[in-house]
C-alpha atoms as a PDB file:
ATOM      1  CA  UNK A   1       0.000   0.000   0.000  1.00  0.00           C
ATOM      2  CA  UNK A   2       1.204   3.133  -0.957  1.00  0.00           C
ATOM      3  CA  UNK A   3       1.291   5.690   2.272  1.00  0.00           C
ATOM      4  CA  UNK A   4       0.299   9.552   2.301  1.00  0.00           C
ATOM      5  CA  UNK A   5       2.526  11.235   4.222  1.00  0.00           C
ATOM      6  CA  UNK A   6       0.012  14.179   3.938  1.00  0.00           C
ATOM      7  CA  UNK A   7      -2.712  12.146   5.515  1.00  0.00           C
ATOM      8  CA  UNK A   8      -0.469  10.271   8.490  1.00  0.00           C
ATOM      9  CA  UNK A   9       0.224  14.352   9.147  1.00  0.00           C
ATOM     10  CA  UNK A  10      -2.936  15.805   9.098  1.00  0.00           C
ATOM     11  CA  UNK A  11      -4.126  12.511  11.168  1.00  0.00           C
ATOM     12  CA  UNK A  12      -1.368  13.345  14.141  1.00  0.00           C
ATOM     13  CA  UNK A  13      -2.199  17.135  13.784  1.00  0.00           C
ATOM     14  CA  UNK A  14      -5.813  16.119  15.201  1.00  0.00           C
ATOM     15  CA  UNK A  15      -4.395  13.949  17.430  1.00  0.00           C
ATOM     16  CA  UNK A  16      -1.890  15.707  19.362  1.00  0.00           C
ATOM     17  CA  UNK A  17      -4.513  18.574  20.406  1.00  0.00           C
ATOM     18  CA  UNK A  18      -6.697  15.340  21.744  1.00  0.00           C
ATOM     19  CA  UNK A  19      -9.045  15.458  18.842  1.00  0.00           C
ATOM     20  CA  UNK A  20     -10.564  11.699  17.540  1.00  0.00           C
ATOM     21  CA  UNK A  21      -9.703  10.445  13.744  1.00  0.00           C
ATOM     22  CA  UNK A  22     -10.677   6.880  12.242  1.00  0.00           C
ATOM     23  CA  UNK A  23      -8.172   4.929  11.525  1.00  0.00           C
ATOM     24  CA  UNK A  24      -7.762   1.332   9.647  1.00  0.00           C
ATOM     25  CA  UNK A  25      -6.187  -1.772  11.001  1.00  0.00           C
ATOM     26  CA  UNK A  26      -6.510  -5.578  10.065  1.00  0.00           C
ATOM     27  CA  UNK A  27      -9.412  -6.391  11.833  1.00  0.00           C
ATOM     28  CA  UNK A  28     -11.503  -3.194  11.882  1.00  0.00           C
ATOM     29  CA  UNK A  29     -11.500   0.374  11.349  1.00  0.00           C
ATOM     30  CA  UNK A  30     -10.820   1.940  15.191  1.00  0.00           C
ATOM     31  CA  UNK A  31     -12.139   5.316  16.550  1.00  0.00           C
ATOM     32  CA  UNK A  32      -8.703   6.841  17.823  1.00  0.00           C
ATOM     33  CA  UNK A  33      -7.807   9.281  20.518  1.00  0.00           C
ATOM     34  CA  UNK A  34      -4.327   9.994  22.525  1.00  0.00           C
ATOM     35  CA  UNK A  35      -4.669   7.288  25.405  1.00  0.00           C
ATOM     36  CA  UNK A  36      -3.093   9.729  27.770  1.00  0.00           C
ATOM     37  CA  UNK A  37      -5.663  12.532  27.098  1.00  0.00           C
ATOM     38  CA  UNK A  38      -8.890  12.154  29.122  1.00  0.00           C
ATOM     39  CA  UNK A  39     -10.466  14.743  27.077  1.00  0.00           C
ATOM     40  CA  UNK A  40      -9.547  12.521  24.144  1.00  0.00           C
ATOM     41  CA  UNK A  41     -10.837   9.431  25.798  1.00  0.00           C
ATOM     42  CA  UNK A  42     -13.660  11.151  27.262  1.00  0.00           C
ATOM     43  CA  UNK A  43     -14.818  12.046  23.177  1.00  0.00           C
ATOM     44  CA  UNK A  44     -14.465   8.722  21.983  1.00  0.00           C
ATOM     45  CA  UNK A  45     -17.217   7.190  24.650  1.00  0.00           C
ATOM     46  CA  UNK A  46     -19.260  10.431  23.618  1.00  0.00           C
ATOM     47  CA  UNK A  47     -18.713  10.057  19.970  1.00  0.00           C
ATOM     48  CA  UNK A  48     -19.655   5.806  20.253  1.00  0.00           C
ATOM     49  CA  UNK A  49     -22.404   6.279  22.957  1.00  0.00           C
ATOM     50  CA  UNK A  50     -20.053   3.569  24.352  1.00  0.00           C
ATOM     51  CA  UNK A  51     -21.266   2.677  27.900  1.00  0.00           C
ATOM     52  CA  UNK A  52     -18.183   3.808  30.487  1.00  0.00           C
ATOM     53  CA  UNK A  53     -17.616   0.362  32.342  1.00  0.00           C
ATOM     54  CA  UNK A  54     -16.730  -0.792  28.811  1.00  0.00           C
ATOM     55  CA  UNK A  55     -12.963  -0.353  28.703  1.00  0.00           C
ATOM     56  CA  UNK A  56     -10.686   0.535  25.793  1.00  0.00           C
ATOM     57  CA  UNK A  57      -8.197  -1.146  23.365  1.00  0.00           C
ATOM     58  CA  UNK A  58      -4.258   0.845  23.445  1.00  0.00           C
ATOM     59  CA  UNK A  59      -2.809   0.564  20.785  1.00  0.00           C
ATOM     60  CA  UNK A  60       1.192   0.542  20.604  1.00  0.00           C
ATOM     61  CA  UNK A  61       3.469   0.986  17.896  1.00  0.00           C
ATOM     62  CA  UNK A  62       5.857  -2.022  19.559  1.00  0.00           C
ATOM     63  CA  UNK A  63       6.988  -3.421  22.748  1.00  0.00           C
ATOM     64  CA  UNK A  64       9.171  -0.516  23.730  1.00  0.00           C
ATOM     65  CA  UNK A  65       6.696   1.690  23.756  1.00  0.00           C
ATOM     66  CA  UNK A  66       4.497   0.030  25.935  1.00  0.00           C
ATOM     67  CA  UNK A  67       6.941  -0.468  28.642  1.00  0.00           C
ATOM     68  CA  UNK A  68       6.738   2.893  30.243  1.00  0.00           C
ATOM     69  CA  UNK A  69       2.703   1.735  30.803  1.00  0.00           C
ATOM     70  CA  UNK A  70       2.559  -2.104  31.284  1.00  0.00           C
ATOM     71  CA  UNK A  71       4.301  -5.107  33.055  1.00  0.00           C
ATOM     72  CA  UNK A  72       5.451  -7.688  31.090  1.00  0.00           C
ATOM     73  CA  UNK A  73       5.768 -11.484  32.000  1.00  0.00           C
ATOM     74  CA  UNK A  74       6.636 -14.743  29.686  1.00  0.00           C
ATOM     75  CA  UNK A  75       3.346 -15.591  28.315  1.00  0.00           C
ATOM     76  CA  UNK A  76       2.886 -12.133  26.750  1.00  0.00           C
ATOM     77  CA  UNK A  77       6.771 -12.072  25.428  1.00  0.00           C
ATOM     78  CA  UNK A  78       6.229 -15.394  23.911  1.00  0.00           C
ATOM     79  CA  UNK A  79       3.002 -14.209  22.445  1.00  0.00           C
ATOM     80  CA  UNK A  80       4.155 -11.167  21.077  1.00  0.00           C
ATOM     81  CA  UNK A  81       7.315 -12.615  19.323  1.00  0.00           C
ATOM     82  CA  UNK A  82       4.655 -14.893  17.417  1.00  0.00           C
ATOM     83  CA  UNK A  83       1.752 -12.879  16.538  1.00  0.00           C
ATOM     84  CA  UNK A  84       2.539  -8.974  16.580  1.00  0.00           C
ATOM     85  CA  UNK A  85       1.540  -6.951  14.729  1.00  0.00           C
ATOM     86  CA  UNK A  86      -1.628  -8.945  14.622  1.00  0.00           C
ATOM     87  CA  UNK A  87      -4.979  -9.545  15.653  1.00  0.00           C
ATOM     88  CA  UNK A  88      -4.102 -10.257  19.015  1.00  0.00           C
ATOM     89  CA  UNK A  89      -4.957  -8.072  22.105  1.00  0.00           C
ATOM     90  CA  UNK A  90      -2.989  -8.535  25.725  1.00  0.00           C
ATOM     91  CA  UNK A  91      -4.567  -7.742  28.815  1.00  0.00           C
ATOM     92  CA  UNK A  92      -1.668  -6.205  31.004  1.00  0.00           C
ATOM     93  CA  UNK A  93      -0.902  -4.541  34.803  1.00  0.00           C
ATOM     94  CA  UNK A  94      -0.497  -1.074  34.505  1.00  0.00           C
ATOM     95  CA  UNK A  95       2.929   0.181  36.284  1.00  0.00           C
ATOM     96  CA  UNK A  96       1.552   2.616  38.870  1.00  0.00           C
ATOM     97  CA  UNK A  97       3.400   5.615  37.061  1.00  0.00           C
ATOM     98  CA  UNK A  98       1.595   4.837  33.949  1.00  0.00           C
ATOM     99  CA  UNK A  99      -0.469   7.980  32.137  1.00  0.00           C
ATOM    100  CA  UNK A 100      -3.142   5.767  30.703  1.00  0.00           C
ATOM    101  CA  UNK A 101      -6.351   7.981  31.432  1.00  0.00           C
ATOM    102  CA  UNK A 102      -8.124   6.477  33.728  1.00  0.00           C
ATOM    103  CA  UNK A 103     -11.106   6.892  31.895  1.00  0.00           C
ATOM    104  CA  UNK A 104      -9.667   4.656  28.958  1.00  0.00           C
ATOM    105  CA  UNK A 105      -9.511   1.542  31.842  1.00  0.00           C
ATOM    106  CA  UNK A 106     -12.675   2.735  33.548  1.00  0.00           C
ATOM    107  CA  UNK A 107     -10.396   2.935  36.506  1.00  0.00           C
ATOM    108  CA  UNK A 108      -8.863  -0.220  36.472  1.00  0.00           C
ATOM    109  CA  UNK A 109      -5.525  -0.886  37.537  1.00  0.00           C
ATOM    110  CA  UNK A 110      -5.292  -3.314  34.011  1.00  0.00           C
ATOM    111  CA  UNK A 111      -5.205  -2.045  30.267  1.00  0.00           C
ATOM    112  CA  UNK A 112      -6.062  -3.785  27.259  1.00  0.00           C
ATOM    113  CA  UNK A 113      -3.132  -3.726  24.563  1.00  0.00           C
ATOM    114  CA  UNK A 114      -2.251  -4.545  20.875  1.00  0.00           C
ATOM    115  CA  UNK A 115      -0.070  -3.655  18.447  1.00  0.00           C
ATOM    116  CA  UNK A 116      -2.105  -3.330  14.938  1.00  0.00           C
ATOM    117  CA  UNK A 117      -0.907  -4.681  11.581  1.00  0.00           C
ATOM    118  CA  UNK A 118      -1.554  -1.900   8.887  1.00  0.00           C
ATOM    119  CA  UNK A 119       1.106  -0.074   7.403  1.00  0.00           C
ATOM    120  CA  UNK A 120      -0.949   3.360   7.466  1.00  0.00           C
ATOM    121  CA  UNK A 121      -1.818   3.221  11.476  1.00  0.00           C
ATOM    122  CA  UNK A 122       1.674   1.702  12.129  1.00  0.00           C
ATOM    123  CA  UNK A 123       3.551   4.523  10.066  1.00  0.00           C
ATOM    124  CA  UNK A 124       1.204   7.233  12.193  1.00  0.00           C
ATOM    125  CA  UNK A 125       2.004   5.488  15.276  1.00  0.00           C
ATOM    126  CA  UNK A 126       5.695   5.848  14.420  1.00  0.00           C
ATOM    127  CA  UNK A 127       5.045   9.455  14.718  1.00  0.00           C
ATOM    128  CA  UNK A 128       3.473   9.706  17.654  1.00  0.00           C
ATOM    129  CA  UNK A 129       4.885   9.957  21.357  1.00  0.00           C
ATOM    130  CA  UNK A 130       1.707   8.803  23.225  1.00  0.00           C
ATOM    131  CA  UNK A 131      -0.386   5.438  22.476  1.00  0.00           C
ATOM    132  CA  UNK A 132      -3.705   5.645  21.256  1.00  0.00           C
ATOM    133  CA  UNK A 133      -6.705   4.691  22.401  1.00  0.00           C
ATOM    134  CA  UNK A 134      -8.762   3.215  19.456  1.00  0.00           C
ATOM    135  CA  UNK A 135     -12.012   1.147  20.010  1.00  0.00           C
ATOM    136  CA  UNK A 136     -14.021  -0.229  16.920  1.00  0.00           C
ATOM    137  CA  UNK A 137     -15.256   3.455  14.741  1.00  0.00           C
ATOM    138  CA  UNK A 138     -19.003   2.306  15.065  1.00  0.00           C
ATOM    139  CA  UNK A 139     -21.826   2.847  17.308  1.00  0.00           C
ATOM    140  CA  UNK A 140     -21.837   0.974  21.071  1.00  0.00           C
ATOM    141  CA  UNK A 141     -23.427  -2.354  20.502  1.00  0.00           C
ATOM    142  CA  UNK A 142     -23.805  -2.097  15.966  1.00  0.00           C
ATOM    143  CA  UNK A 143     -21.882  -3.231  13.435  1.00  0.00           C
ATOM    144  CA  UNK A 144     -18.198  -2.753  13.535  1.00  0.00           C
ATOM    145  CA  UNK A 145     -16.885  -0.835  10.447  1.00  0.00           C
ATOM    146  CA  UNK A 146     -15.063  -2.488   8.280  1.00  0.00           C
ATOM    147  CA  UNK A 147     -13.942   0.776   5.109  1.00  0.00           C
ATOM    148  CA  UNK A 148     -13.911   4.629   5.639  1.00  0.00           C
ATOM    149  CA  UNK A 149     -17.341   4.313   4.317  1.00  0.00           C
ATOM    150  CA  UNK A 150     -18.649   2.392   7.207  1.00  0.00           C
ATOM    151  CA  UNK A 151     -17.585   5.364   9.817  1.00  0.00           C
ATOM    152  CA  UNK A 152     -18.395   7.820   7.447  1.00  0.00           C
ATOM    153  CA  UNK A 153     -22.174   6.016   7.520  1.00  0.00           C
ATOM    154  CA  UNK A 154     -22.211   5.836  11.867  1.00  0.00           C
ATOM    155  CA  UNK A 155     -20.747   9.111  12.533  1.00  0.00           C
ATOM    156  CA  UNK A 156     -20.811  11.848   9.415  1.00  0.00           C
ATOM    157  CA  UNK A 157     -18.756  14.789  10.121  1.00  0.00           C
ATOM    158  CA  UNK A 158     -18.938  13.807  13.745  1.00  0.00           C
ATOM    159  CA  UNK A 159     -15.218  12.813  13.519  1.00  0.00           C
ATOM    160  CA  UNK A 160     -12.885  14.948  11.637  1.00  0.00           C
ATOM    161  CA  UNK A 161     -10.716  13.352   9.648  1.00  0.00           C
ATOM    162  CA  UNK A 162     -11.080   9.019   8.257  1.00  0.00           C
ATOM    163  CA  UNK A 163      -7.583   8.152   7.523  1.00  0.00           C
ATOM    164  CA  UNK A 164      -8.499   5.921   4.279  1.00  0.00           C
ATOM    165  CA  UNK A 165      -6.854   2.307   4.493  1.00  0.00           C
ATOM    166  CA  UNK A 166      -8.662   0.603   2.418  1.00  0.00           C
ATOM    167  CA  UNK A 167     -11.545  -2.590   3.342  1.00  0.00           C
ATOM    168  CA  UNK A 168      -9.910  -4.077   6.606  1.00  0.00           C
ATOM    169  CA  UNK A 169      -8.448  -7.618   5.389  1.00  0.00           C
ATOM    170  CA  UNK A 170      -9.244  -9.692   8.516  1.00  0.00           C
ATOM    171  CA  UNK A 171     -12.889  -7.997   9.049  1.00  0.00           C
ATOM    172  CA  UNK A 172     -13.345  -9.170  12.368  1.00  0.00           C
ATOM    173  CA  UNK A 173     -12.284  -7.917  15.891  1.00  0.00           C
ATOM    174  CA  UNK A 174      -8.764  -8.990  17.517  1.00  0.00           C
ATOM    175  CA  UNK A 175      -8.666 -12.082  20.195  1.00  0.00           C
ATOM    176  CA  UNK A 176      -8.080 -10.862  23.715  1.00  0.00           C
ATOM    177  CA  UNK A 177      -6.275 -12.768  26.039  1.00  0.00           C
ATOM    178  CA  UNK A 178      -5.594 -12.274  29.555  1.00  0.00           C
ATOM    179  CA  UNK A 179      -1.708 -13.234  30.216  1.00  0.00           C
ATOM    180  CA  UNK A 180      -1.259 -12.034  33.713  1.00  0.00           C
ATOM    181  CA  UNK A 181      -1.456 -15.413  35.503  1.00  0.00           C
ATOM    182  CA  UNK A 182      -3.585 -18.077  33.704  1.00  0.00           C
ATOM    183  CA  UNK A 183      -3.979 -17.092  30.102  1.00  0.00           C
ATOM    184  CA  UNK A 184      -7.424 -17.047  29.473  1.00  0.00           C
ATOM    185  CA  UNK A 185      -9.578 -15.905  26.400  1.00  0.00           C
ATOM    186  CA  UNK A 186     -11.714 -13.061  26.777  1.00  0.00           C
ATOM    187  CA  UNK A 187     -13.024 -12.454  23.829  1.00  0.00           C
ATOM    188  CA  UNK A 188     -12.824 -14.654  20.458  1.00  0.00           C
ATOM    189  CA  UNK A 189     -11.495 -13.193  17.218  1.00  0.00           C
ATOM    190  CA  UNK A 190      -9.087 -13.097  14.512  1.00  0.00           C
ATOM    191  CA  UNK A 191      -6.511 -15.392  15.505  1.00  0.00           C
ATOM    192  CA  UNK A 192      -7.599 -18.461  16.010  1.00  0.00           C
ATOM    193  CA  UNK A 193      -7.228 -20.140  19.672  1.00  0.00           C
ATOM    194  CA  UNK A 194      -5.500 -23.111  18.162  1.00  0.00           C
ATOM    195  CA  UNK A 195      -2.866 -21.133  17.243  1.00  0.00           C
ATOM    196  CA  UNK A 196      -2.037 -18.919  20.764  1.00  0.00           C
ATOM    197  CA  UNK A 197      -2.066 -23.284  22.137  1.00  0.00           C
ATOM    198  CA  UNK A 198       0.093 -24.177  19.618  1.00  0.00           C
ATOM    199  CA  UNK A 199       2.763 -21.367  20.879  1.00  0.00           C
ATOM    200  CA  UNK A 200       2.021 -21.792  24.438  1.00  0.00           C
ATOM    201  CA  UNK A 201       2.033 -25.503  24.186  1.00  0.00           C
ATOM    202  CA  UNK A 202      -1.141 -25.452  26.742  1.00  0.00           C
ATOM    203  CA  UNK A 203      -4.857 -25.426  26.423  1.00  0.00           C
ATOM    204  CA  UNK A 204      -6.764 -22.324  26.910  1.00  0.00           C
ATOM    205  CA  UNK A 205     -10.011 -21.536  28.201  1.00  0.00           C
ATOM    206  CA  UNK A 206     -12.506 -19.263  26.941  1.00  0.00           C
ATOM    207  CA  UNK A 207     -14.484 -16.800  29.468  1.00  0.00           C
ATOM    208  CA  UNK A 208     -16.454 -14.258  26.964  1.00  0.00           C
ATOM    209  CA  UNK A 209     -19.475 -14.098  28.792  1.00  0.00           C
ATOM    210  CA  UNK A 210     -18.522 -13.086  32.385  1.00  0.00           C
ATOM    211  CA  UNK A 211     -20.860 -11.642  34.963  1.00  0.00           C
ATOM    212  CA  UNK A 212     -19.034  -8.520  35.114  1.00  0.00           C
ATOM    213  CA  UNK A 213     -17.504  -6.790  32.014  1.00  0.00           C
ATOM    214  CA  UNK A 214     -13.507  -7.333  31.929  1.00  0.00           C
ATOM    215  CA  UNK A 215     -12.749  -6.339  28.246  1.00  0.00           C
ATOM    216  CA  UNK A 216     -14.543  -5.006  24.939  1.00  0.00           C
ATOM    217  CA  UNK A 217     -16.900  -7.190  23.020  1.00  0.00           C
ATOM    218  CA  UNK A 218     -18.446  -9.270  26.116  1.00  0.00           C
ATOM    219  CA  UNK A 219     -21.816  -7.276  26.649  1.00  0.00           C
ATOM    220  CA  UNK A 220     -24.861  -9.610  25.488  1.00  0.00           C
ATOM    221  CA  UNK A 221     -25.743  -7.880  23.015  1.00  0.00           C
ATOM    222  CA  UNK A 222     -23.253  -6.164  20.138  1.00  0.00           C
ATOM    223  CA  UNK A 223     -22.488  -6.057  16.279  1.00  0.00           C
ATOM    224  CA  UNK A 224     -26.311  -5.675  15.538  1.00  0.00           C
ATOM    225  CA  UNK A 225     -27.657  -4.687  12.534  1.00  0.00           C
ATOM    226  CA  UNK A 226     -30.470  -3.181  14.289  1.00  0.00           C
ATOM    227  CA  UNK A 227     -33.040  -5.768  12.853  1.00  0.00           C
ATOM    228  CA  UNK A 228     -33.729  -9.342  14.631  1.00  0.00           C
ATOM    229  CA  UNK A 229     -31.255 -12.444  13.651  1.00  0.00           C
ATOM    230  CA  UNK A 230     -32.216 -15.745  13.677  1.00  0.00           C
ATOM    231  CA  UNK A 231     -29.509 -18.678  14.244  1.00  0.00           C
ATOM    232  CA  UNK A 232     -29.215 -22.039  12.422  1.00  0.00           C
ATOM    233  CA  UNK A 233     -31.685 -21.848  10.251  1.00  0.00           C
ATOM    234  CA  UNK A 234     -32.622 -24.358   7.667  1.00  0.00           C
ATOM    235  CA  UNK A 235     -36.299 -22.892   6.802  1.00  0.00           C
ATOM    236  CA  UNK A 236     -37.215 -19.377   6.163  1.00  0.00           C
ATOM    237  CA  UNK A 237     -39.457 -16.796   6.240  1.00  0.00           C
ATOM    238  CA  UNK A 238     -41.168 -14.763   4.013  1.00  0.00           C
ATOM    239  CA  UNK A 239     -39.308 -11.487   3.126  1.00  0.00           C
ATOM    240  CA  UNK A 240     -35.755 -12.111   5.540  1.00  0.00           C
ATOM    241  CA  UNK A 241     -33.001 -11.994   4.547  1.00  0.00           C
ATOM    242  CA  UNK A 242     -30.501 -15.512   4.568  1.00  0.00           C
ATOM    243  CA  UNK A 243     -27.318 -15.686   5.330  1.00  0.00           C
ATOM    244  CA  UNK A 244     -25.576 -18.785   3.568  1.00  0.00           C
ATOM    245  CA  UNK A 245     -21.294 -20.143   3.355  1.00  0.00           C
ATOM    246  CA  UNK A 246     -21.766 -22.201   0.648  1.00  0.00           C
ATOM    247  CA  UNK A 247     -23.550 -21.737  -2.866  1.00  0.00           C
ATOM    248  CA  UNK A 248     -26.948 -23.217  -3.332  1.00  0.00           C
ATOM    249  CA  UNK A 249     -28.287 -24.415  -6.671  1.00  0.00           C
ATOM    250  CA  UNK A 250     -30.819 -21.736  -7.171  1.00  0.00           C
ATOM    251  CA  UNK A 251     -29.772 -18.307  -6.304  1.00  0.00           C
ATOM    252  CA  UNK A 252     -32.544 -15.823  -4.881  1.00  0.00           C
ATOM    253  CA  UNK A 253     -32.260 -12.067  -4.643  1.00  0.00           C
ATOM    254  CA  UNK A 254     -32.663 -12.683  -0.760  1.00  0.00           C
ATOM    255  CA  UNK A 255     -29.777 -14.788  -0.622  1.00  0.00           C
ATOM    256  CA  UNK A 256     -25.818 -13.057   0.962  1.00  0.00           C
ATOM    257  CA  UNK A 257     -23.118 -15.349   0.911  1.00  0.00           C
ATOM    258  CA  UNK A 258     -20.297 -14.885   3.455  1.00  0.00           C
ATOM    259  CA  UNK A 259     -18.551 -17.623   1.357  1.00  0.00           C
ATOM    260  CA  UNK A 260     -19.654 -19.008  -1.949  1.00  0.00           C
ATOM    261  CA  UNK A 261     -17.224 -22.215  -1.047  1.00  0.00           C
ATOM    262  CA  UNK A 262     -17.509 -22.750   2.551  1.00  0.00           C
ATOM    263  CA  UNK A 263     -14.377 -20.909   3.281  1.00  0.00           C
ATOM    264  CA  UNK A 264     -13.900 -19.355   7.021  1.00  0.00           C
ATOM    265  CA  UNK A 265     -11.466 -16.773   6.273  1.00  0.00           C
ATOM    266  CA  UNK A 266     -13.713 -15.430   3.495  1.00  0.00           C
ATOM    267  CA  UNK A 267     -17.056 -15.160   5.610  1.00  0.00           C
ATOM    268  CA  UNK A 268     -15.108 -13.428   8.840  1.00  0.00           C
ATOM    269  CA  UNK A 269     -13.732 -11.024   6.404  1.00  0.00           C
ATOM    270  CA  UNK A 270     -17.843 -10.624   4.686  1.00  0.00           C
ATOM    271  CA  UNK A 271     -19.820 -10.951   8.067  1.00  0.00           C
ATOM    272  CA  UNK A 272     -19.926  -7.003   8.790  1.00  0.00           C
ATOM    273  CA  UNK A 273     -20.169  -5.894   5.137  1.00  0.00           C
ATOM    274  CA  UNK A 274     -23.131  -7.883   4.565  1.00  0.00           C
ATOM    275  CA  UNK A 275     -24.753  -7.232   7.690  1.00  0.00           C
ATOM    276  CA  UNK A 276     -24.733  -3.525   6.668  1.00  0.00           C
ATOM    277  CA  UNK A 277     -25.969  -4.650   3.285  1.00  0.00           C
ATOM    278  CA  UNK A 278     -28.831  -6.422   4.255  1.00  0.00           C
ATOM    279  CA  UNK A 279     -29.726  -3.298   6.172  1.00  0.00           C
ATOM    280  CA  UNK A 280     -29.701  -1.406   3.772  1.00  0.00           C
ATOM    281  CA  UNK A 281     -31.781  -3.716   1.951  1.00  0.00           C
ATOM    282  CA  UNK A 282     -34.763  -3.533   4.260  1.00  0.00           C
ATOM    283  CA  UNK A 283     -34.965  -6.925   4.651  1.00  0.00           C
ATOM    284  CA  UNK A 284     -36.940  -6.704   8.177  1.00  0.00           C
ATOM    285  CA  UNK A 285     -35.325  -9.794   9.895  1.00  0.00           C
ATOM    286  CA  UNK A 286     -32.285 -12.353   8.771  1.00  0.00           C
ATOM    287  CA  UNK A 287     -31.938 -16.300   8.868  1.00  0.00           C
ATOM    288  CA  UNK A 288     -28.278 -17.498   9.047  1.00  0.00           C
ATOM    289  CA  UNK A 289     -27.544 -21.315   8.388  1.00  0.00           C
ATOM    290  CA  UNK A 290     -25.546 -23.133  10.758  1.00  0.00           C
ATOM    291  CA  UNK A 291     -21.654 -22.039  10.585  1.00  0.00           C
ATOM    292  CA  UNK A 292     -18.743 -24.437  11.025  1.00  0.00           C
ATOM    293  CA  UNK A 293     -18.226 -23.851  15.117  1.00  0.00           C
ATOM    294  CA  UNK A 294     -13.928 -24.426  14.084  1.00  0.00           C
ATOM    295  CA  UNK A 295     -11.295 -21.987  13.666  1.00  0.00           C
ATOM    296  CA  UNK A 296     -12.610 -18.750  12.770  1.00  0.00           C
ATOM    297  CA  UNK A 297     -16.325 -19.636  12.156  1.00  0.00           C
ATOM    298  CA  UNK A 298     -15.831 -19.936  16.525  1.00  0.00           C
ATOM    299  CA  UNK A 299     -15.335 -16.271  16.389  1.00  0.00           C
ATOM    300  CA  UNK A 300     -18.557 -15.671  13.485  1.00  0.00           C
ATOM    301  CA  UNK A 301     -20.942 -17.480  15.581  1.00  0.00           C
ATOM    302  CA  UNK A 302     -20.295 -15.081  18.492  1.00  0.00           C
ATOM    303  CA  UNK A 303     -20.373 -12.576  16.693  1.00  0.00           C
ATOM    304  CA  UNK A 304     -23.461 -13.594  15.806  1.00  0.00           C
ATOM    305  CA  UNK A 305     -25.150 -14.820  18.741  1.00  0.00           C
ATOM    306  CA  UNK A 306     -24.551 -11.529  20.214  1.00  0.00           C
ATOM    307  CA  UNK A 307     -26.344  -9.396  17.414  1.00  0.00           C
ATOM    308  CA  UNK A 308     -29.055 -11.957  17.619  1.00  0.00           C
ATOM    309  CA  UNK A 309     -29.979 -10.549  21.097  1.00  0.00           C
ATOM    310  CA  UNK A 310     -31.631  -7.907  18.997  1.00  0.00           C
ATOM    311  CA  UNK A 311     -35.499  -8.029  19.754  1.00  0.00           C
END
């Protein structure tokens, strides 16, 4: 991908006076905000209607920048030598001298860290001398955004400047594990669980649906269209919508395929884009067949699940 200097510029320029720009990364497009700037942090709950015990994602340029904020142990080294960049997000202590706003952790004494893949937000992080705070650029509780035209859809001129990267190539939020005794997954998402057991040489269990919130993307209900899903489906109703992974014989106009060919990778990448389709389609409800529960599809059924909680 060819970089604008021009952009990465005007994108800091907002920045640095604690002002909130869009910007891409693997997984999804992120609202960002200096993670040491409380008014910053305070605008990007405002701007998301993001309820405040539902703490934010830091994102770091490497490892050395993050040690002035976070203690480190072996699980988290380990992890980061494998997967970062990536679609992988660490929950960390904070070092008491840390300036994370305390706002960002919802006063925890724990912060929730990654280091993103794309060349345009790691370039702009490059330039920067403070972290940045950067939940998913959509509503609290819709779907995540996925292009510049997504944000541009949730929040207009709301946010001042989309720093265009292109359709995000993962399309689906970042795993979050907690490393700071027992590594634990918090949330499912684009790297597969297999994987972090491979590397860790242990199995790892999976607590996304606590009793109290602990990290982004565990509240009941998220990444709704705003109309009702309906899980598993094999018959379906008149005028909704149905959302298939692998090509049927006759085509309908009320068919969206994540996948024409059953493939995982394709259909995480699809799931948001065609939920904002069928939206936009006025379909008044959608059927979804029964997804692989493996690899990724793990992380499309929650995803799922969750916006079905739509009534």
């Amino acid at each position: 991908m060819k970089i604008n200097l021009a952009n990465i510029k005007k994108a800091k320029k907002l920045l640095d006076i604690s002002e909130c720009v869009a910007i891409p990364t693997e997984t999804v497009y992120g609202l960002a905000g200096n993670a040491y700037s409380n008014r910053a942090c305070k605008r990007i709950f405002y701007l998301k209607k993001r309820p405040r015990n539902n703490p934010l994602i830091v994102h770091y340029y490497n490892y050395q920048s993050l040690k002035k904020d976070c203690i480190f142990n072996e699980y988290f080294i380990k992890l980061y030598k494998n997967f970062c960049p990536g679609p992988i997000t660490f929950i960390l202590n904070l070092k008491k001298d840390s300036q994370i706003s305390k706002i960002a952790t919802n006063m925890k004494n724990t912060l929730a860290v990654r280091f993103p893949k794309h060349a345009l937000t790691r370039r702009l992080l490059s330039k920067l001398n403070y972290p940045l705070a950067a939940p998913s650029a959509n509503l609290s509780s819709k779907v995540s955004s996925v292009c510049a035209s997504d944000v541009k859809e949730d929040f207009g001129k709301k946010i001042k400047f989309i720093l265009d990267g292109g359709k995000s190539s993962i399309g689906l939020e970042s795993t979050i594990i907690d490393v700071r005794k027992y590594p634990k997954i918090l949330r499912l998402g684009g790297l597969q669980v297999s994987k972090i057991e491979q590397v860790l040489k242990k199995k790892i269990k999976i607590y996304d649906s606590p009793s109290r919130i602990s990290a982004p993307g565990q509240f009941k209900l998220h990444y709704s269209p705003g109309i009702p899903i309906r899980l598993n489906v094999t018959k379906i109703k008149k005028n909704e919508a149905y959302i298939l992974i692998n090509k049927r014989r006759n085509n309908k106009k009320n068919y969206f395929y994540l996948s024409k060919k059953g493939d995982l990778k394709e259909a995480a990448k699809n799931l948001y884009i065609t939920l904002r389709k069928i939206k936009k389609s006025k379909f008044k409800s959608i059927a979804v067949c029964k997804i692989p529960n493996k690899d990724l599809g793990k992380a499309i059924n929650d995803r799922l699940k969750r916006a079905s909680k739509f009534k």
